[in-house]
N, C-alpha and C. Protein backbone atom coordinates (compact mmCIF):
# COMPACT_ATOMS: atom_id res chain seq x y z
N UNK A 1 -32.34 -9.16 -16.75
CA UNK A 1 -30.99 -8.69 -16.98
C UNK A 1 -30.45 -9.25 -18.29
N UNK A 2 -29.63 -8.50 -18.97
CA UNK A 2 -28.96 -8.70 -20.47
C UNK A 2 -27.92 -9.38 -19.79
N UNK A 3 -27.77 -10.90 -19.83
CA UNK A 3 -26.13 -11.86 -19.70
C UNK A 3 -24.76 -11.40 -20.38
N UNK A 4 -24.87 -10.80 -21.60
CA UNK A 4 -24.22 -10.21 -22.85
C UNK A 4 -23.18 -9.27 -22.02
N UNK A 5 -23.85 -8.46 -21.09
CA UNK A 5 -22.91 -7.47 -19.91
C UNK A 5 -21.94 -8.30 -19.19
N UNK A 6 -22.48 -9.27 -18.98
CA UNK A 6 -21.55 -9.80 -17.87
C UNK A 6 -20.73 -10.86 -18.76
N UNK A 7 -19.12 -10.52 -17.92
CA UNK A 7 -17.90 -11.17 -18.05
C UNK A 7 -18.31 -12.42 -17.78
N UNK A 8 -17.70 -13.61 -18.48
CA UNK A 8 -17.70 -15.20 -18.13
C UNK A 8 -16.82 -15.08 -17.02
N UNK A 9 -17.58 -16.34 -16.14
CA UNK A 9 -16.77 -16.65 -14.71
C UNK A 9 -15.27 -17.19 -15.31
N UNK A 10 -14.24 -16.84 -14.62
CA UNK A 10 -13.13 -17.17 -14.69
C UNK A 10 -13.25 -18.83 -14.08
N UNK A 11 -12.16 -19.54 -14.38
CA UNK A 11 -11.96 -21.30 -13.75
C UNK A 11 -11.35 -20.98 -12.55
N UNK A 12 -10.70 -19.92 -12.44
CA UNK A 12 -9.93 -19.48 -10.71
C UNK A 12 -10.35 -17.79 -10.46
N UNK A 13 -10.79 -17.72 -8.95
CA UNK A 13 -11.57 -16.93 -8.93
C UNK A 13 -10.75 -16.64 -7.30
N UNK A 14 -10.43 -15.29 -7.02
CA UNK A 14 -10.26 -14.84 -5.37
C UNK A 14 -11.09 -13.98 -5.77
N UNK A 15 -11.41 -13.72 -3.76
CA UNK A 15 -12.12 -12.10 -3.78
C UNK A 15 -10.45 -11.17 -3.12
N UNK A 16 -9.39 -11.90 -3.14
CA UNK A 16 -8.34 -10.70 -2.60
C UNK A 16 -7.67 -9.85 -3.42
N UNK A 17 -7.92 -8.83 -3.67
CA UNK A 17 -7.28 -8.05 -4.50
C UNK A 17 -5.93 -7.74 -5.14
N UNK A 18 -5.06 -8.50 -3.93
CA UNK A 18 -3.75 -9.06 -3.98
C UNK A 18 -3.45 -10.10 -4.93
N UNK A 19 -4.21 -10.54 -5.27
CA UNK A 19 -4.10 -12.08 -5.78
C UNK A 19 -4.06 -12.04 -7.20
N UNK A 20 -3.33 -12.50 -7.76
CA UNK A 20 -3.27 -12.60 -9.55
C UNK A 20 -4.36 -13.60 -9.64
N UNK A 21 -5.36 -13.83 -9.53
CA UNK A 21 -6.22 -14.54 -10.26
C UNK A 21 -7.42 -13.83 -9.17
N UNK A 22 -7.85 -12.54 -8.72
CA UNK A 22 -8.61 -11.43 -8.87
C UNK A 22 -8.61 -10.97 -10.29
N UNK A 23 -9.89 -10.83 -10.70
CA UNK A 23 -10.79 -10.16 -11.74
C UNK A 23 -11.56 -9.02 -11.12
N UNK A 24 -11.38 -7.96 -11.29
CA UNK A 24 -12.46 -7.30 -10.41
C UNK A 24 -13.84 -6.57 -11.64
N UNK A 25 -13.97 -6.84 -12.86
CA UNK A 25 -14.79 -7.10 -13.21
C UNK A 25 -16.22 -7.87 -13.10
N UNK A 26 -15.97 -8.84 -12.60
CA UNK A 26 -16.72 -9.84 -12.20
C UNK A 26 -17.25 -9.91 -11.13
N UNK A 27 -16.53 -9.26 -10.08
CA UNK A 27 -17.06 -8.72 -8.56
C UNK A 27 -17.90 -7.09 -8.67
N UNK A 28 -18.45 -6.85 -10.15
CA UNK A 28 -19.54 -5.67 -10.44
C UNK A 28 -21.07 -6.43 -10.20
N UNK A 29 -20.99 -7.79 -10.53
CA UNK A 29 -22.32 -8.73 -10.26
C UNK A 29 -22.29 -9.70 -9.29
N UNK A 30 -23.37 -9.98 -8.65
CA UNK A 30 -23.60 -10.52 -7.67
C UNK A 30 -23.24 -12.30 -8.39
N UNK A 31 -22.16 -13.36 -7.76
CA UNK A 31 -21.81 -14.40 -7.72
C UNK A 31 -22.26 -15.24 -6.87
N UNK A 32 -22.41 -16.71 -7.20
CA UNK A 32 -23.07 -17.43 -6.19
C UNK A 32 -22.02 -19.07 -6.36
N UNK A 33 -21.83 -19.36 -5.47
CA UNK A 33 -21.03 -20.85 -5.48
C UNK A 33 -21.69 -21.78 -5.23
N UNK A 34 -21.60 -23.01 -5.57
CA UNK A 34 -22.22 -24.69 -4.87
C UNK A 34 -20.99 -25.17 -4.85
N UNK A 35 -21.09 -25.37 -3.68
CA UNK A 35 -19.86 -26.70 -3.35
C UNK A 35 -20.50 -27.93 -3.22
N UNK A 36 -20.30 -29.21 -3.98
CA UNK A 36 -20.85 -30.42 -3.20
C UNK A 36 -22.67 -29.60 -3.39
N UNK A 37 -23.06 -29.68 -4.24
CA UNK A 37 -24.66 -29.08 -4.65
C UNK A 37 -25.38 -28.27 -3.44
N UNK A 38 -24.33 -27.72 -2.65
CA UNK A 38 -24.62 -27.23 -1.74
C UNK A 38 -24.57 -25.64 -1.32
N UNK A 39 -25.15 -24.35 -1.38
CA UNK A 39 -24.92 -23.05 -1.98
C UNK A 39 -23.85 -22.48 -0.58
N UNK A 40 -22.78 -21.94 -0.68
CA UNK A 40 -21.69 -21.26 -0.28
C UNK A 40 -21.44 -19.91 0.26
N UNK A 41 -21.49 -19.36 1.42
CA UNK A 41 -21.37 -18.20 1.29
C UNK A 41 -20.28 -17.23 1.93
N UNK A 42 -19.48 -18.18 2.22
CA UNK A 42 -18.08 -17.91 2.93
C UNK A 42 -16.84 -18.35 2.07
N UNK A 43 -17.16 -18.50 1.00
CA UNK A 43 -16.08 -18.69 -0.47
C UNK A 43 -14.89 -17.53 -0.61
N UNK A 44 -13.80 -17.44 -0.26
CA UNK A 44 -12.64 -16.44 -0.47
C UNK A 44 -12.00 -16.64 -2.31
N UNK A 45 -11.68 -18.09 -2.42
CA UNK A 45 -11.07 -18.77 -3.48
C UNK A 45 -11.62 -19.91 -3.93
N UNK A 46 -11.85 -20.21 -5.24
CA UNK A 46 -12.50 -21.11 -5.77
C UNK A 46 -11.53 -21.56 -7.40
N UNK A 47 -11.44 -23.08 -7.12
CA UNK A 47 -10.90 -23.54 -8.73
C UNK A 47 -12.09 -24.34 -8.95
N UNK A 48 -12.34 -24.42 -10.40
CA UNK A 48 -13.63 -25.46 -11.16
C UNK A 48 -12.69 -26.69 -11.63
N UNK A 49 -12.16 -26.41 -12.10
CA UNK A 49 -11.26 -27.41 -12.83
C UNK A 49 -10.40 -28.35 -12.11
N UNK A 50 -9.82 -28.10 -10.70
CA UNK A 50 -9.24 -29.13 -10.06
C UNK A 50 -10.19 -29.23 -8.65
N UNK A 51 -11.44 -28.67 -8.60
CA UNK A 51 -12.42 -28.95 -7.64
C UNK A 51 -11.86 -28.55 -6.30
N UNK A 52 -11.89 -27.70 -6.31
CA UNK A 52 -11.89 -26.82 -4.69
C UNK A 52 -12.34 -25.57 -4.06
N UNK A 53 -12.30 -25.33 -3.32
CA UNK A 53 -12.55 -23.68 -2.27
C UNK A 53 -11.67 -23.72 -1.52
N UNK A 54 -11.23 -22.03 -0.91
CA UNK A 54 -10.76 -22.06 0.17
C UNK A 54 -11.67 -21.42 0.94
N UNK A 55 -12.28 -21.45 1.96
CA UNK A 55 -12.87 -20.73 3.60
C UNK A 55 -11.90 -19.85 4.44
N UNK A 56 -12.16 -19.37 5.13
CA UNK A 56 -11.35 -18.52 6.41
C UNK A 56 -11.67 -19.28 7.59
N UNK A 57 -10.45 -19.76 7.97
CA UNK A 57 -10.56 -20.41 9.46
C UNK A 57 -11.06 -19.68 10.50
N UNK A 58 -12.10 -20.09 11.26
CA UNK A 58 -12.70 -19.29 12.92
C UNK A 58 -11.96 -18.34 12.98
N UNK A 59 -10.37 -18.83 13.63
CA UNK A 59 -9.91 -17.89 14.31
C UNK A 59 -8.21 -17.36 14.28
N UNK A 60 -8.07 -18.52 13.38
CA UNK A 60 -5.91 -18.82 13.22
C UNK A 60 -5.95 -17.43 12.23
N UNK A 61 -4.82 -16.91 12.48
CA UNK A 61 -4.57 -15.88 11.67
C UNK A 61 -2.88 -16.19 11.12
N UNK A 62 -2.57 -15.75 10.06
CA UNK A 62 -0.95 -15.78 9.62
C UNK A 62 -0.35 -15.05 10.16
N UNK A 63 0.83 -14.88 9.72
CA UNK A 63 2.07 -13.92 10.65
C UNK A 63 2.16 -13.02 10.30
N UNK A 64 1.24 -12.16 9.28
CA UNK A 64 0.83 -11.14 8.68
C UNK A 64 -0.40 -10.49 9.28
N UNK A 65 -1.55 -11.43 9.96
CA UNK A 65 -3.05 -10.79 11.08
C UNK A 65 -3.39 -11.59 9.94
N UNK A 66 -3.43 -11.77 8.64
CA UNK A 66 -4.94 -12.24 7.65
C UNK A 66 -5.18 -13.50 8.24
N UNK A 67 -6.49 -13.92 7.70
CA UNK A 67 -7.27 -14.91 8.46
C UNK A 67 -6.36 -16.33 7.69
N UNK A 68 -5.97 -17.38 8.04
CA UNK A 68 -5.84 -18.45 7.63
C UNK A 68 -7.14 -18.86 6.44
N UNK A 69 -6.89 -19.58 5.19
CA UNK A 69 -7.74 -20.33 5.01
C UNK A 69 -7.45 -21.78 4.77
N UNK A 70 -8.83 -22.57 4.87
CA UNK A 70 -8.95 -23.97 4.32
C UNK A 70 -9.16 -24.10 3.43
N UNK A 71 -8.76 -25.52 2.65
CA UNK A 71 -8.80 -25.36 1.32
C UNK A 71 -9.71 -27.00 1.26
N UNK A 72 -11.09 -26.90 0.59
CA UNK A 72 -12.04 -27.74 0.52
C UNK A 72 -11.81 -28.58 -0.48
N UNK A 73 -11.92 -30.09 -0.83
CA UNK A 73 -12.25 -30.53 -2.37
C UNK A 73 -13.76 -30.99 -2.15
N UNK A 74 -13.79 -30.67 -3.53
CA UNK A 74 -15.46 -31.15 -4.14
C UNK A 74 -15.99 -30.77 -5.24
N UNK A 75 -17.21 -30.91 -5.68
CA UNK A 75 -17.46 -30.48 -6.87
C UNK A 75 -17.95 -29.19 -6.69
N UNK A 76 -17.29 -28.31 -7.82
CA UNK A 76 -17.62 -26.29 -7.59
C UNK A 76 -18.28 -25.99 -8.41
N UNK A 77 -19.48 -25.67 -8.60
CA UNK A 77 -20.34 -24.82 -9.32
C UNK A 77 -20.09 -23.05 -9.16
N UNK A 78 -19.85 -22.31 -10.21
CA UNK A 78 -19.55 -21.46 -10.16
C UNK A 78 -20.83 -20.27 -10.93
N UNK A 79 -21.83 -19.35 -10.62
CA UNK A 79 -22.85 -19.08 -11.27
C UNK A 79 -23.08 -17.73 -11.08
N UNK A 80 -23.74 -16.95 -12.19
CA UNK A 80 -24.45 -15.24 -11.61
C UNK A 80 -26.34 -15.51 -10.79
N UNK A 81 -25.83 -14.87 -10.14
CA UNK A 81 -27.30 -14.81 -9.43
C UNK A 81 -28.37 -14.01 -10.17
């Protein structure tokens, strides 16, 4: 694959479309996270720079139905597959 195509990862990253820090450029290629050197696959929200994720809780939902999330610290690797 030519890298040259693909957009640089943003430092703040959602997959909600709602969200001002959605790119949906970047959701054209397949993304991969490490949290803690550890590979991720339930990642909603991710910062590099102040070291975090958020997850979707089991089962709590907001007062809206969307899923609650948690918000992780650690070190975030952010990468194209």
């Amino acid at each position: 694959m030519n890298d040259t195509t693909r957009p640089e990862l943003p430092d703040h990253l959602s997959i909600d479309p709602r969200s001002p820090h959605h790119v949906a450029a970047v959701f054209e290629h397949d993304i991969g996270i490490k949290f803690n050197d550890k590979e991720r696959f339930d990642v909603e929200e991710y910062c590099i720079s102040e070291g975090w994720i958020k997850v979707q809780h089991a089962t709590a939902k907001d007062r809206r139905g969307q899923p609650m999330l948690i918000k992780l610290k650690g070190k975030v690797d952010a990468f194209y597959r």
